[in-house]
Protein backbone atom coordinates (compact mmCIF):
# COMPACT_ATOMS: atom_id res chain seq x y z
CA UNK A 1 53.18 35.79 -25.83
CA UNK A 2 50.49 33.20 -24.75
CA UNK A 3 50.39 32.19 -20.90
CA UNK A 4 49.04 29.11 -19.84
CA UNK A 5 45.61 30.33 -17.34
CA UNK A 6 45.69 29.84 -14.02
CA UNK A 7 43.89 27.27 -12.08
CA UNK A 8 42.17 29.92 -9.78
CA UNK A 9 40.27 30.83 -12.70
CA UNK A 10 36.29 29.72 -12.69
CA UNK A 11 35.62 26.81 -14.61
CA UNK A 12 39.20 25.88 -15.42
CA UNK A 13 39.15 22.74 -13.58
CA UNK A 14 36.36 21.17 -14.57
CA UNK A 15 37.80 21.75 -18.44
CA UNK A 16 41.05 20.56 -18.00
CA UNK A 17 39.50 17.47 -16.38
CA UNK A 18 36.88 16.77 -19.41
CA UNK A 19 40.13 16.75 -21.87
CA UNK A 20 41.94 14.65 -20.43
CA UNK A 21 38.97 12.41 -19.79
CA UNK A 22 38.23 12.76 -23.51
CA UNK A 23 41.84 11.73 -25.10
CA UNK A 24 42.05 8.83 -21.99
CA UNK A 25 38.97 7.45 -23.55
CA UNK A 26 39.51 8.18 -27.08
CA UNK A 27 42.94 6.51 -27.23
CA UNK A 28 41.76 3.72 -24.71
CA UNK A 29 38.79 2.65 -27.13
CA UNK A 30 40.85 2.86 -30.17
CA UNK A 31 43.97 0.64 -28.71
CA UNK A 32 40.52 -1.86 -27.45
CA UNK A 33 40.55 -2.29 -31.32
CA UNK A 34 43.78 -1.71 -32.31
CA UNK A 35 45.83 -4.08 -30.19
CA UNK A 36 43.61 -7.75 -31.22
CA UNK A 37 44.17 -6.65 -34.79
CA UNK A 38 48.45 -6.09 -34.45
CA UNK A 39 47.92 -9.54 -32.37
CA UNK A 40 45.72 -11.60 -34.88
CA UNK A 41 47.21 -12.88 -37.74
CA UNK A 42 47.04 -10.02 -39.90
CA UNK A 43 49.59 -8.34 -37.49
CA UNK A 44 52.19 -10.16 -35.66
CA UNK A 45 50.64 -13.40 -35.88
CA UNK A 46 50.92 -13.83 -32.09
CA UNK A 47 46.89 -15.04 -32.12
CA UNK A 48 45.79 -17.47 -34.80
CA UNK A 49 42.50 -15.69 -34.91
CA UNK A 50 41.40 -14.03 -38.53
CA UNK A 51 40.59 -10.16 -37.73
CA UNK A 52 39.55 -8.32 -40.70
CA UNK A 53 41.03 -4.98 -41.16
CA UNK A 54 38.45 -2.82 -42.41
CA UNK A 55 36.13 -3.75 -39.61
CA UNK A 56 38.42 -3.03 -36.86
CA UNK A 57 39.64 0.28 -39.11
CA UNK A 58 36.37 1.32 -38.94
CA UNK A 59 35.37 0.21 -35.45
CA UNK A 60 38.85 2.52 -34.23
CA UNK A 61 37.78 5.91 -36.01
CA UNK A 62 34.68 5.82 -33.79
CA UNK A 63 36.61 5.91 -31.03
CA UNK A 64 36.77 9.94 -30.53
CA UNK A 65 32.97 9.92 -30.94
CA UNK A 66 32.15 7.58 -28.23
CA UNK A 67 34.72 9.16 -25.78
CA UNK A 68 32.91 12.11 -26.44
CA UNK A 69 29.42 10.63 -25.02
CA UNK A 70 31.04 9.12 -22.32
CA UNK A 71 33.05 12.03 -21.36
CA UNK A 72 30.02 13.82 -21.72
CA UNK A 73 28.03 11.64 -19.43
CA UNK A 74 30.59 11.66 -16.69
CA UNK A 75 31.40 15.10 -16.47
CA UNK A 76 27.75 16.37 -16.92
CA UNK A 77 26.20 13.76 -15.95
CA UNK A 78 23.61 13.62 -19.24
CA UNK A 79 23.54 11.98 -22.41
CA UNK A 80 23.16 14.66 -25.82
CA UNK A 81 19.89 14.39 -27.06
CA UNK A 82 19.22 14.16 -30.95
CA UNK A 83 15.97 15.00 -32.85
CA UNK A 84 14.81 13.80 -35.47
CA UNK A 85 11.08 14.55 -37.34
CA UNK A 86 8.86 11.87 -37.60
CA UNK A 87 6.95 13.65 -40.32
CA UNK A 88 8.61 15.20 -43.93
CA UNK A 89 7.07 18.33 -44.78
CA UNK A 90 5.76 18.94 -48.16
CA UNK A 91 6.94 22.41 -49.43
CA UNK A 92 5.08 23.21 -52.70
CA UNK A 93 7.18 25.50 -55.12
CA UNK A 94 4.72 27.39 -57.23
């Protein structure tokens, strides 16, 4: 049977606190796009502004990405770093 771990235990804090800063973000960005489009006029109607629904479709899946930069950034305090080469290498098959 699977127990829940207890609080004492090192580092369990500071997880439990980057989850649920992760899914408060990550649902909180995606209802930023979300809610405008079920307001506009391709939802209820309630706004007579034209949204387009691929856009803001698009704009909500990166939602779970961002959270995780920001989540990252306030918990660690750093942003990731990504690397990319500036130079191709030319591999010659003989």
């Amino acid at each position: 049977m699977l127990r829940e771990p207890a609080l004492s235990e090192p580092g369990q804090r500071p997880l439990r606190r980057q989850l649920v800063l992760f899914f408060a973000f990550a649902y909180g960005i995606a209802w930023l796009f979300f809610v405008p489009l079920g307001l506009s006029k391709a939802g209820l109607g309630w706004f007579p502004v034209e949204v387009s629904l691929p856009l803001m479709t698009v704009l909500r899946t990166l939602g779970p990405s961002l959270a995780a930069l920001f989540t990252l950034r306030l918990t660690e305090g750093r942003w990731p770093k990504a690397r990319f080469h500036s130079t191709p290498k030319l591999v010659i098959a003989s």
